[in-house]
C-alpha atoms as a PDB file:
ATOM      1  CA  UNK A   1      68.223 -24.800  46.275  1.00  0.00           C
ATOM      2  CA  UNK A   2      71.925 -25.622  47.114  1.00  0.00           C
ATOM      3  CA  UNK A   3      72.327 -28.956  48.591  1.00  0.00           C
ATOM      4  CA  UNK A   4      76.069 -30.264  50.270  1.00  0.00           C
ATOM      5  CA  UNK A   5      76.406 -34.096  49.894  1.00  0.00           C
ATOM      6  CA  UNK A   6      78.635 -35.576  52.537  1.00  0.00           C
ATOM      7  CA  UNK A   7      80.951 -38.845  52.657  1.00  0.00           C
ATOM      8  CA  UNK A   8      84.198 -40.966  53.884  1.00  0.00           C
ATOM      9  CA  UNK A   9      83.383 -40.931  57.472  1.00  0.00           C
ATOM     10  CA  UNK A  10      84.026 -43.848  59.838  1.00  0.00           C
ATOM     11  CA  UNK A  11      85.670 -45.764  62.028  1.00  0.00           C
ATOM     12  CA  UNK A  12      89.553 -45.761  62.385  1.00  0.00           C
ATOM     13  CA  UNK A  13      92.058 -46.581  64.482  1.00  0.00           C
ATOM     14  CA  UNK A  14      94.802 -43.758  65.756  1.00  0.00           C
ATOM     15  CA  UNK A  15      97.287 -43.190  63.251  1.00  0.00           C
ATOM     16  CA  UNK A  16      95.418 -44.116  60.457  1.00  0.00           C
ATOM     17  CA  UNK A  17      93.541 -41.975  57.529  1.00  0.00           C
ATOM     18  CA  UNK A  18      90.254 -41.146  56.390  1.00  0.00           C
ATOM     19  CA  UNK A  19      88.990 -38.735  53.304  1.00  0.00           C
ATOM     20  CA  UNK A  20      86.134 -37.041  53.596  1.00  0.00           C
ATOM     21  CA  UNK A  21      84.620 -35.517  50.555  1.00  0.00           C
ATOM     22  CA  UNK A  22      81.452 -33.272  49.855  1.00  0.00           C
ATOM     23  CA  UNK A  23      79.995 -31.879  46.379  1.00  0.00           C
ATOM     24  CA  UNK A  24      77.926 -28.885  46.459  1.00  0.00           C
ATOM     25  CA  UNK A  25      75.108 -28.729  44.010  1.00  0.00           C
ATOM     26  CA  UNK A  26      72.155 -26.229  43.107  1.00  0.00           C
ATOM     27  CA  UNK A  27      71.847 -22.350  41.651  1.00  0.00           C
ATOM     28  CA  UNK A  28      74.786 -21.590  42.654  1.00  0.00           C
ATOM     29  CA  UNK A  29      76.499 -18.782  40.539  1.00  0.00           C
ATOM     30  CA  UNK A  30      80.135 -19.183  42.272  1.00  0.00           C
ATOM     31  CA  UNK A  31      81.332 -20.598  44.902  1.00  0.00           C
ATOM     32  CA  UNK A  32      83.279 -18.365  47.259  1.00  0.00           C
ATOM     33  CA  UNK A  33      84.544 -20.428  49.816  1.00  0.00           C
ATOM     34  CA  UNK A  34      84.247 -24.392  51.233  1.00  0.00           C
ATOM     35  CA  UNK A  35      85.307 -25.579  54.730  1.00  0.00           C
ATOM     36  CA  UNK A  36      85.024 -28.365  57.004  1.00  0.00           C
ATOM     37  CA  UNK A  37      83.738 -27.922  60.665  1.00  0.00           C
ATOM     38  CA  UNK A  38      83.514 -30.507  63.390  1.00  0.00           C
ATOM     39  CA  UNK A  39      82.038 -30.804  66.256  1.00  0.00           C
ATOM     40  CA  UNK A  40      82.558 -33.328  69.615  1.00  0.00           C
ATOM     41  CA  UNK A  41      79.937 -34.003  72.294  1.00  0.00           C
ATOM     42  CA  UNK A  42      79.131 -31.164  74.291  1.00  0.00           C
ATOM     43  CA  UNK A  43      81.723 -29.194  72.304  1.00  0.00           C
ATOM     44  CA  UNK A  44      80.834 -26.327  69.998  1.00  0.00           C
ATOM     45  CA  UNK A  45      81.050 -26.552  65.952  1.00  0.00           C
ATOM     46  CA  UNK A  46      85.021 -25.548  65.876  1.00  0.00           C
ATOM     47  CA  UNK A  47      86.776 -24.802  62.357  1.00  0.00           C
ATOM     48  CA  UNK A  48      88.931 -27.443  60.878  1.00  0.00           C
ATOM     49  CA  UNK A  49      89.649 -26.398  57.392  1.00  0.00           C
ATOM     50  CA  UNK A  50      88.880 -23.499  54.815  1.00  0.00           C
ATOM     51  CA  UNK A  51      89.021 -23.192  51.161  1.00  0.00           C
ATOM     52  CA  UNK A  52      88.978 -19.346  50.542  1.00  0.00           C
ATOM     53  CA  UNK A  53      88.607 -18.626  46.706  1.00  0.00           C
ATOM     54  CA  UNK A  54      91.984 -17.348  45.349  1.00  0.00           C
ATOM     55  CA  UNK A  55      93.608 -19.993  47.008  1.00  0.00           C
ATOM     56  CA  UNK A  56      93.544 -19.078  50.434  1.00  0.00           C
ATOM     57  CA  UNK A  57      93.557 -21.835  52.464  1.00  0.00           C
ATOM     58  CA  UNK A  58      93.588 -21.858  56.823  1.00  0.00           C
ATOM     59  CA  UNK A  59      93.650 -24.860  59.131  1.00  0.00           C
ATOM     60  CA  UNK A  60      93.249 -24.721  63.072  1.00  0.00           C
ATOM     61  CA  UNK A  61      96.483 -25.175  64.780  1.00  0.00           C
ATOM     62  CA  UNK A  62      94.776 -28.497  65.821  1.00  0.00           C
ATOM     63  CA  UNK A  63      95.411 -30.265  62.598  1.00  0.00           C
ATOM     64  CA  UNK A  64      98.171 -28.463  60.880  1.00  0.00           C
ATOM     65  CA  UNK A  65     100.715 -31.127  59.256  1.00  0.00           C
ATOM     66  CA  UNK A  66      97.943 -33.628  59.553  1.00  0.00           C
ATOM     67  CA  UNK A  67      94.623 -32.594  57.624  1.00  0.00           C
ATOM     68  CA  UNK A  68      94.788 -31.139  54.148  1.00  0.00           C
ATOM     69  CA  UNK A  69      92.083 -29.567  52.504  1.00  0.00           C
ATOM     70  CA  UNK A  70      91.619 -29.449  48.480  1.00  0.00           C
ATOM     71  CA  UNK A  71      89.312 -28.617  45.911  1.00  0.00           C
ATOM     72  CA  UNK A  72      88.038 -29.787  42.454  1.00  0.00           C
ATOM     73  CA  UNK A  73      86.242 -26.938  40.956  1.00  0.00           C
ATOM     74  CA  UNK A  74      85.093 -28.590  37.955  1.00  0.00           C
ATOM     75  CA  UNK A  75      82.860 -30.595  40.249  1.00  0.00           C
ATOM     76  CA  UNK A  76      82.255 -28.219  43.101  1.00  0.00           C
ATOM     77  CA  UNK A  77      83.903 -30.466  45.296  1.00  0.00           C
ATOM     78  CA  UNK A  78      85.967 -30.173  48.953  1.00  0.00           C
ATOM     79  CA  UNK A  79      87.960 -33.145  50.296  1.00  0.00           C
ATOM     80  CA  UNK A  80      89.419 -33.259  53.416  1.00  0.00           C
ATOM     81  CA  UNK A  81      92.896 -35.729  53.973  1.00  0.00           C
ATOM     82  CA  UNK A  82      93.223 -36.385  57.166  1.00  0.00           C
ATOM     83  CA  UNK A  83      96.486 -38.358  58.389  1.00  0.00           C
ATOM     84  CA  UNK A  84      97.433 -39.320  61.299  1.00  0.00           C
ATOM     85  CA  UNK A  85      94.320 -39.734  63.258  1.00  0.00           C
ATOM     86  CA  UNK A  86      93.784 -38.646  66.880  1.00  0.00           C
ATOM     87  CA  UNK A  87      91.325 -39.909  69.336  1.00  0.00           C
ATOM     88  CA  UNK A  88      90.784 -35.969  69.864  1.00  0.00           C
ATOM     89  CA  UNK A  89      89.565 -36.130  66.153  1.00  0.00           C
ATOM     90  CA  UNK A  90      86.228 -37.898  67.038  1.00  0.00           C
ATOM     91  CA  UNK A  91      83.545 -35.666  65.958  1.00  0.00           C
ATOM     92  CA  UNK A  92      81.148 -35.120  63.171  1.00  0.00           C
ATOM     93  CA  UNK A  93      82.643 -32.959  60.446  1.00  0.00           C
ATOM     94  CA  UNK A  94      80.082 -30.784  58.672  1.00  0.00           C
ATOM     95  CA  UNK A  95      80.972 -29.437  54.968  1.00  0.00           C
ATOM     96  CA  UNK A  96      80.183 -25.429  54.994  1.00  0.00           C
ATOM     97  CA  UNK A  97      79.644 -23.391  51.617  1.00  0.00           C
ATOM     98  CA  UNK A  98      79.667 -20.028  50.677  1.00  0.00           C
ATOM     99  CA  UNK A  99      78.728 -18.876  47.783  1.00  0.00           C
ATOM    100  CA  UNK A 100      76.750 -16.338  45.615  1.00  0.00           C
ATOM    101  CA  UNK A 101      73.700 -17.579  44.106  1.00  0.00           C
ATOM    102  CA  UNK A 102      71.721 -17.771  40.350  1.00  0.00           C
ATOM    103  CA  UNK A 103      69.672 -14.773  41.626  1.00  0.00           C
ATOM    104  CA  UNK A 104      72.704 -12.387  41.994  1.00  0.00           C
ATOM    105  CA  UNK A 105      71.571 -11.703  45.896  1.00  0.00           C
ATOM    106  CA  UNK A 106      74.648 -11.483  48.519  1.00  0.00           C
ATOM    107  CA  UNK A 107      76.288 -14.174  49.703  1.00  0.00           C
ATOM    108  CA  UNK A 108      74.897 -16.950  51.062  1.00  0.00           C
ATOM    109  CA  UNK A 109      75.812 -20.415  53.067  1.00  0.00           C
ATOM    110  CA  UNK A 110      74.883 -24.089  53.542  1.00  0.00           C
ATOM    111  CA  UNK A 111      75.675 -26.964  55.760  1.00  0.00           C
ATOM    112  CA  UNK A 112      75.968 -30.242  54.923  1.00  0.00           C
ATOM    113  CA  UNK A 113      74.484 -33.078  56.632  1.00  0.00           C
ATOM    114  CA  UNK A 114      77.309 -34.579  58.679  1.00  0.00           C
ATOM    115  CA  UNK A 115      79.806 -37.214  58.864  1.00  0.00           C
ATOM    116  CA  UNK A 116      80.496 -39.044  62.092  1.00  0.00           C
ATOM    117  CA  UNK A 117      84.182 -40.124  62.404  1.00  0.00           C
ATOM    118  CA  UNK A 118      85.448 -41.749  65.084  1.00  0.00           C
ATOM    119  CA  UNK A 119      89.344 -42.647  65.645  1.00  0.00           C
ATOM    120  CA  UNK A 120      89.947 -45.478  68.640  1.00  0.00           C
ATOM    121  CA  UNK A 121      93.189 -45.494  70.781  1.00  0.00           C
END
């Protein structure tokens, strides 16, 4: 069982920061890659941020210059910086995982839970 614990959400107002942070736990042999996806109201779940193992990292042109996405390996651990806060940056941000599990079967993801964050004008 891999399980993705989520936190930092909330309530801001526009131009401020929040950091969101999730820790992945479980038979997990390695971790391959950790992400954070959001989704609006009646929007789709839209990439925000990837961690790519080998340091590969890719942001959507949405949040470039504002979100920053960073690791902590020793804990299995994505955060997600996210300055300068937009109204358009109300959604709930789901942690993804990928990684290859204890049982040495292909790759393999997980969602976390959710985080609701919610920037006012």
């Amino acid at each position: 069982q891999v399980q993705l614990v989520e936190s930092g959400g909330g309530l801001v107002q526009a131009g401020g920061s929040l950091r969101l942070s999730c820790a992945a736990s479980g038979s997990i042999f390695r971790v391959n890659a950790m992400g954070w996806y959001r989704q609006a109201p009646g929007k789709g779940r839209d990439l925000v941020a990837d961690w790519i193992s080998g340091g590969k990292i890719m942001y959507a042109d949405s949040v470039k210059g504002r979100f920053t996405i960073s690791r902590d390996n020793a804990k299995n651990t994505v955060y997600l910086q996210m300055n300068s806060l937009k109204p358009e940056d109300t959604a709930v941000y789901y942690c993804n995982v990928r990684f290859i599990p204890l049982s040495s079967a292909p790759e393999y993801d997980s969602w976390g839970q959710g985080t609701q964050v919610t920037v006012s004008s």
